[in-house]
Protein backbone atom coordinates (compact mmCIF):
# COMPACT_ATOMS: atom_id res chain seq x y z
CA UNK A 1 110.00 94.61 102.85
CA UNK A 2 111.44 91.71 100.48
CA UNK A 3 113.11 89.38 102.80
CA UNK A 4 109.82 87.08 102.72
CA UNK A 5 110.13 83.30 100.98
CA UNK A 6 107.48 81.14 101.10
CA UNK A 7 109.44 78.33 100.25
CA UNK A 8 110.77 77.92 104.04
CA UNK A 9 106.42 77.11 104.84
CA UNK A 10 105.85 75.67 101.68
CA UNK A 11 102.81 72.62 102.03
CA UNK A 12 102.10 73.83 105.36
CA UNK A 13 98.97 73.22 107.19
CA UNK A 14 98.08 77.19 105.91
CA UNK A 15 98.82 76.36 102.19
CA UNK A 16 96.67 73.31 102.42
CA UNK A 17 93.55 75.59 103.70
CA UNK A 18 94.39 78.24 101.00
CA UNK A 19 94.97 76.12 98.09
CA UNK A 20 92.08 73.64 99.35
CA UNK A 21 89.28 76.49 98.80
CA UNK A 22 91.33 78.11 96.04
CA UNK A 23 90.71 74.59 94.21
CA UNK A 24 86.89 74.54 95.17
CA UNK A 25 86.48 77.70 93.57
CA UNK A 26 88.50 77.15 90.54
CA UNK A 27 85.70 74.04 90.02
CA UNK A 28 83.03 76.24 90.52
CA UNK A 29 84.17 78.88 87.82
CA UNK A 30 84.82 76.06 85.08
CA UNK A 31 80.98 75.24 85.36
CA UNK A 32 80.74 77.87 82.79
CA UNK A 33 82.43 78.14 79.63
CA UNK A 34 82.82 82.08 79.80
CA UNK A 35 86.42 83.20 80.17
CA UNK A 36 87.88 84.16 83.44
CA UNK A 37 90.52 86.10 84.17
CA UNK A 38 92.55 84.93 87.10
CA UNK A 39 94.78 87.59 89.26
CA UNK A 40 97.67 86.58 91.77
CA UNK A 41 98.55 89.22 93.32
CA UNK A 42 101.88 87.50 95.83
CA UNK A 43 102.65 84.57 93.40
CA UNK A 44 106.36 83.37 95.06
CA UNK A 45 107.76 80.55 92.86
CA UNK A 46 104.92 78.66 91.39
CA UNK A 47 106.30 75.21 92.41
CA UNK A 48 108.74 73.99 95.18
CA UNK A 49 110.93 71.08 95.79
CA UNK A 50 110.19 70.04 99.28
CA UNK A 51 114.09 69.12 99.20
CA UNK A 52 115.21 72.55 98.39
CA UNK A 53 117.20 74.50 101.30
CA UNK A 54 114.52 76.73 102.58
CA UNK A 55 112.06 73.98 102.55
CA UNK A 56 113.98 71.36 103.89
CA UNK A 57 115.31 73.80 106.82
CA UNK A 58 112.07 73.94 108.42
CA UNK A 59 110.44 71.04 106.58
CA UNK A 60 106.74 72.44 107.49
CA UNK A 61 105.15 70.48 105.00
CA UNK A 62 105.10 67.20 107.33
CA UNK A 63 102.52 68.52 109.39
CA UNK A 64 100.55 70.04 106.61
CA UNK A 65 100.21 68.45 103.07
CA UNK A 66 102.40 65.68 103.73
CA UNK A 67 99.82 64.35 106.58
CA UNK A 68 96.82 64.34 103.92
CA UNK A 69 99.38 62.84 101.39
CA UNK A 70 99.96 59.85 103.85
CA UNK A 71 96.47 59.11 104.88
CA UNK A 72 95.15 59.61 100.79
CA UNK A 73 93.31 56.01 101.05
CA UNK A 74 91.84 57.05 104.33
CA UNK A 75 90.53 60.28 102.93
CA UNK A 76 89.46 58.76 99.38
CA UNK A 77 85.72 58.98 98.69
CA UNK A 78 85.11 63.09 99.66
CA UNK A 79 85.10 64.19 96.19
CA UNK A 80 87.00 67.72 96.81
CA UNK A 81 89.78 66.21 98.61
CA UNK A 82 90.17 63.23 95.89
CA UNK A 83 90.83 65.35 93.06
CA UNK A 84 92.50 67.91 95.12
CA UNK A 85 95.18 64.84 96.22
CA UNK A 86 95.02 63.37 92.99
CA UNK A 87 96.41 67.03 91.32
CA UNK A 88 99.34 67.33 94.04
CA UNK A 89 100.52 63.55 92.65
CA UNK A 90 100.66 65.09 89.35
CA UNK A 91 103.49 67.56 90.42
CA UNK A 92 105.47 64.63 92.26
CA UNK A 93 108.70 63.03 90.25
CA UNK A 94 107.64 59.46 90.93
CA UNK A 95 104.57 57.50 91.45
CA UNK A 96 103.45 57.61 95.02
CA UNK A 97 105.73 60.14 95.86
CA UNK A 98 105.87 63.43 97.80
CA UNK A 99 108.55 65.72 96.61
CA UNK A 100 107.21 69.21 95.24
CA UNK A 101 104.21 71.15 96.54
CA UNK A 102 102.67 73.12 94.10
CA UNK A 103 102.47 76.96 95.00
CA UNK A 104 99.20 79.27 94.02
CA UNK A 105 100.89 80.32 90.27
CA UNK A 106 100.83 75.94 89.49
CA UNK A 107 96.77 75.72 90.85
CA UNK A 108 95.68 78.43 88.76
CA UNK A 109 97.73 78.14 85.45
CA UNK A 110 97.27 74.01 85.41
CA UNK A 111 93.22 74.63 84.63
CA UNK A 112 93.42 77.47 82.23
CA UNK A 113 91.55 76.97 78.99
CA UNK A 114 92.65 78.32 75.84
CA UNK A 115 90.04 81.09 76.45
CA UNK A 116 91.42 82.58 79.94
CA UNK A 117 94.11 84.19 80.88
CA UNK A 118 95.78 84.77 84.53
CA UNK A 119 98.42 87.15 85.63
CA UNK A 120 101.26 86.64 88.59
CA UNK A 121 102.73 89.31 90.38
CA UNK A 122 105.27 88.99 92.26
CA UNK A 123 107.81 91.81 93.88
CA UNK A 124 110.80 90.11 95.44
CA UNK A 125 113.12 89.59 92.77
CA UNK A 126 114.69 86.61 93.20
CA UNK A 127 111.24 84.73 93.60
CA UNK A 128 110.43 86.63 90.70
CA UNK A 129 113.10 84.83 89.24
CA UNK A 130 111.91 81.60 90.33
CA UNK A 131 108.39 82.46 89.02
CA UNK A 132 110.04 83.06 85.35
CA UNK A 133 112.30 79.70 85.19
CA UNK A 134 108.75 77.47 85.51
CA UNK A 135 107.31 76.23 82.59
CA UNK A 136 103.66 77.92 82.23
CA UNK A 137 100.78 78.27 79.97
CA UNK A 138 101.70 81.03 76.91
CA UNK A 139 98.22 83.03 78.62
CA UNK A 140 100.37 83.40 81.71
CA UNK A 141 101.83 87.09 82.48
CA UNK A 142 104.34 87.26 84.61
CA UNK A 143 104.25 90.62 86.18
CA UNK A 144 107.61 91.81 88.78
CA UNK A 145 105.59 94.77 91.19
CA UNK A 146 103.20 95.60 93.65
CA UNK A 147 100.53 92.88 93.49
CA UNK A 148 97.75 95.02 94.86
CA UNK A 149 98.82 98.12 92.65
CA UNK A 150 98.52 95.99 89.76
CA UNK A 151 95.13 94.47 90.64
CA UNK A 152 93.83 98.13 91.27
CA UNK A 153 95.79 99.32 87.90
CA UNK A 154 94.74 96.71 85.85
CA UNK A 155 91.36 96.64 86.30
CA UNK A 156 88.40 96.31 84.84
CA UNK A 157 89.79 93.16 82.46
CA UNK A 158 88.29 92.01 78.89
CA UNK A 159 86.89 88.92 80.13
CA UNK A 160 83.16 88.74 81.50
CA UNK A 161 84.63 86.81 84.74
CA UNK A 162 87.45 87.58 87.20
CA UNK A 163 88.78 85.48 90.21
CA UNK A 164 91.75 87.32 92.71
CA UNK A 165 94.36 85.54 95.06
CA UNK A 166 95.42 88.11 97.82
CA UNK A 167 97.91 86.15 99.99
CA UNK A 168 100.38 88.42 101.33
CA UNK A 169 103.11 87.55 104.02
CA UNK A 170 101.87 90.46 106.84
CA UNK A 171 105.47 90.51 107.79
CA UNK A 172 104.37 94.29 107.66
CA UNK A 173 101.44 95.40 110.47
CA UNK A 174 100.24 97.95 107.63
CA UNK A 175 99.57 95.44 105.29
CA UNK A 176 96.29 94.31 106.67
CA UNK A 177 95.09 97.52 106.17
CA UNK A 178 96.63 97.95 102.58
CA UNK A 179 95.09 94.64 102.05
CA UNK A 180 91.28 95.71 103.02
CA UNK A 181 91.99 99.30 100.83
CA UNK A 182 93.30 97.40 97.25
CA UNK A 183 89.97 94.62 97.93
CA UNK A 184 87.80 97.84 98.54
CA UNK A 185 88.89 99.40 95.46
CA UNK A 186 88.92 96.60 93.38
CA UNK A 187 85.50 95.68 94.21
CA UNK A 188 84.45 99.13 93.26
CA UNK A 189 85.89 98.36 89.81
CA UNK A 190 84.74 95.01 89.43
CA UNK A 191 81.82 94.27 92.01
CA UNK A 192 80.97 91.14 90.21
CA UNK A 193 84.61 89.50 91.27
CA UNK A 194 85.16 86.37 93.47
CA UNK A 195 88.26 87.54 95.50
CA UNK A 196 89.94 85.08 98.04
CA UNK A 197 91.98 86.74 100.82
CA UNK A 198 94.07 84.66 103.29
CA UNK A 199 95.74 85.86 106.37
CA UNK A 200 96.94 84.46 109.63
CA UNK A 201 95.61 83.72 112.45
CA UNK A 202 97.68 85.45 114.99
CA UNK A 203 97.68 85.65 119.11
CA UNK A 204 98.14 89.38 118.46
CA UNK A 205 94.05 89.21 116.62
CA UNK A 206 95.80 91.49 113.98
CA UNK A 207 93.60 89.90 111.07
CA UNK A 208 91.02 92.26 112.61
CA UNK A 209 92.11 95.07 110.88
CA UNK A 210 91.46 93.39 107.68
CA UNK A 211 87.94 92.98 108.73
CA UNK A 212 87.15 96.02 109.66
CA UNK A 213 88.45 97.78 106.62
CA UNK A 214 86.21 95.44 104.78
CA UNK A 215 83.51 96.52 106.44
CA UNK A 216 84.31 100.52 106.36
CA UNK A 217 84.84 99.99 102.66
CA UNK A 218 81.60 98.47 101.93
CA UNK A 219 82.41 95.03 101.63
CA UNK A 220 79.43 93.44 103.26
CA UNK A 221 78.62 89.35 102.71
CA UNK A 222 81.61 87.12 102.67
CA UNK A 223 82.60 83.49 103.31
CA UNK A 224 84.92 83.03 106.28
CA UNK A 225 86.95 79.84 106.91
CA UNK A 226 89.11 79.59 109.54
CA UNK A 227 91.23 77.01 110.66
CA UNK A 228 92.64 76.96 114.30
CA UNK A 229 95.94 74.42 115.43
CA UNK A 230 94.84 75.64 118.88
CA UNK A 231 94.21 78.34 121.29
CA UNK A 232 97.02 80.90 121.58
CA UNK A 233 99.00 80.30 124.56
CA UNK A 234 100.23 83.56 126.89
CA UNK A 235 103.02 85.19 125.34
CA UNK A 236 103.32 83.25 121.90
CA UNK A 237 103.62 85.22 119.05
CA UNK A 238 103.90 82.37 116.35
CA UNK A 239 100.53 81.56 113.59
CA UNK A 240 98.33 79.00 115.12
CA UNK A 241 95.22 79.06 112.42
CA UNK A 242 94.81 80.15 109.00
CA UNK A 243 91.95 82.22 108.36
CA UNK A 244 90.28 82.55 103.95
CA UNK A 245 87.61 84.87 103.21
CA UNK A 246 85.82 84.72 99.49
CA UNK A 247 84.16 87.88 98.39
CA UNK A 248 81.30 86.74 96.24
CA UNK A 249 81.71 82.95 96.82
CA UNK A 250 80.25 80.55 94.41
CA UNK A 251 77.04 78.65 95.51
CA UNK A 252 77.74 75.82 97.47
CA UNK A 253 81.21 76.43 98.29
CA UNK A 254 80.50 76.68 101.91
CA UNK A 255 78.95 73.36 102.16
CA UNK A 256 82.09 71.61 100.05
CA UNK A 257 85.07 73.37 102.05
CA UNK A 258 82.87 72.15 105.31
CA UNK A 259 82.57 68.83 104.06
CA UNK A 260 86.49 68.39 103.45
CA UNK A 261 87.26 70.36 105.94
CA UNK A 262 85.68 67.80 108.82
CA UNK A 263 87.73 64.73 107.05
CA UNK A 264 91.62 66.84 107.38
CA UNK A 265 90.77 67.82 110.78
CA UNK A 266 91.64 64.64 112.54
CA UNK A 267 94.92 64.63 110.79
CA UNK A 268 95.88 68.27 111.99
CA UNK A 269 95.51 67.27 116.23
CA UNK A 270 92.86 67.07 118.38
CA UNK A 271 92.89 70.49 119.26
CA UNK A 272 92.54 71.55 115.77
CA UNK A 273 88.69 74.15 114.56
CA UNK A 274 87.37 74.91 111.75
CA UNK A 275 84.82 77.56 111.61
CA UNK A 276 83.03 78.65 108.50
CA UNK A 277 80.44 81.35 108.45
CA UNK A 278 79.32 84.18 106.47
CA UNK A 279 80.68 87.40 107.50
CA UNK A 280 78.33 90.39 106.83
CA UNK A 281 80.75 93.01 108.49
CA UNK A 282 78.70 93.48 111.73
């Protein structure tokens, strides 16, 4: 299925989760000057004007980044979320502004060093096309295919270090369970990679699936985070929480996302959870 764009949920309170703990990893692989390879396996457009047509139709970014954007000052002094602010003003055409939110392809390509190298896949064509119009790093590939048959094909890579971005649209039931078989085999091929997996949380509970292929396939200790609006209500079928799981998670992650995670809470609603744990598949 290609009808997806992520540009009508672009900034949203999920991509602010996701690209939250996607930073805090980042900072915990450049601790080391080793080269990593980095692996994106759903890419979409790599940057998006929040005034663009899709965006602006459902304008979902005013109750995700653009509430941590507007209470910045408030929020200043957690270290994650400072420099984590302080890189979305980069991306902005003016001073102070909000305008663009920067997709998965802009976190990962704006801290390469010279010595690493990342590669985007994307399979819709026109966001493919997107994806090739932004200016990026010359050790950016731009790859149009399967995401998770690349990962799988393209493994294991030169460098001693490899980070993956699975973040799929589940429009499709089956690909939670497509999802759980690419991790599986790419773990098998590279057991010594930090993989970060997002999916939604759902009243339908389908992120289960995932799990439990995860667990079949030998993928044992992981970091959960998940972040809940609310309580699904009888009969709603919409995404009310946003759920990130990092195979082989850095030391100390846990206790960072946690940390930022209790100061963007308020902003969200009062009925808004976060939950971290680790997951052992039991």
């Amino acid at each position: 299925m290609l009808s997806y764009q992520h540009a009508y949920h672009a900034g949203n309170f999920a991509d602010v989760h996701k690209h939250l703990t996607l930073f805090a990893v980042i900072d915990h692989l450049l601790r080391k000057k080793s080269p990593v390879t980095y692996m994106d396996t759903h890419a979409g457009r790599g940057l998006y004007p929040l005034a663009a047509e899709e965006t602006a139709r459902l304008q979902e970014y005013r109750e995700g980044v653009a509430r941590l954007w507007q209470a910045r000052a408030r929020l200043a002094g957690e270290p994650l979320l400072d420099d984590w602010l302080a890189a979305v003003g980069r991306v902005q055409s003016r001073a102070g502004g909000l305008d663009h939110y920067p997709g998965s392809p802009w976190w990962l390509s704006a801290r390469l060093r010279a010595q690493d190298r990342l590669m985007l896949f994307e399979l819709h064509p026109g966001e493919h096309g997107h994806l090739t119009r932004q200016a990026l790093p010359d050790n950016v590939q731009r790859i149009h295919g399967d995401g998770l048959q690349g990962l799988v094909k393209r493994l294991p890579v030169p460098t001693p270090r490899l980070c993956v971005l699975v973040d799929p649209s589940y429009e499709r039931k089956a690909e939670y369970a497509e999802v759980a078989e690419a991790v599986c085999q790419a773990m098998r091929k590279a057991r010594h990679a930090v993989v970060l997996v997002w999916y939604p949380l759902l009243p339908a509970g389908r992120h289960r699936e995932l799990l439990e292929g995860l667990r079949e396939g030998g993928v044992r200790k992981i970091w959960r985070s998940e972040l809940r609006l609310r309580e699904s209500r009888e009969g709603e079928r919409g995404m009310v929480g946003s759920g990130m799981l990092v195979i082989n998670a850095p030391w100390g992650l846990d206790e960072r996302l946690e940390a930022a995670m209790a100061k963007v809470l308020p902003l969200l609603g009062e009925t808004s959870r976060h939950r971290g744990d680790w997951w052992v598949g039991e």
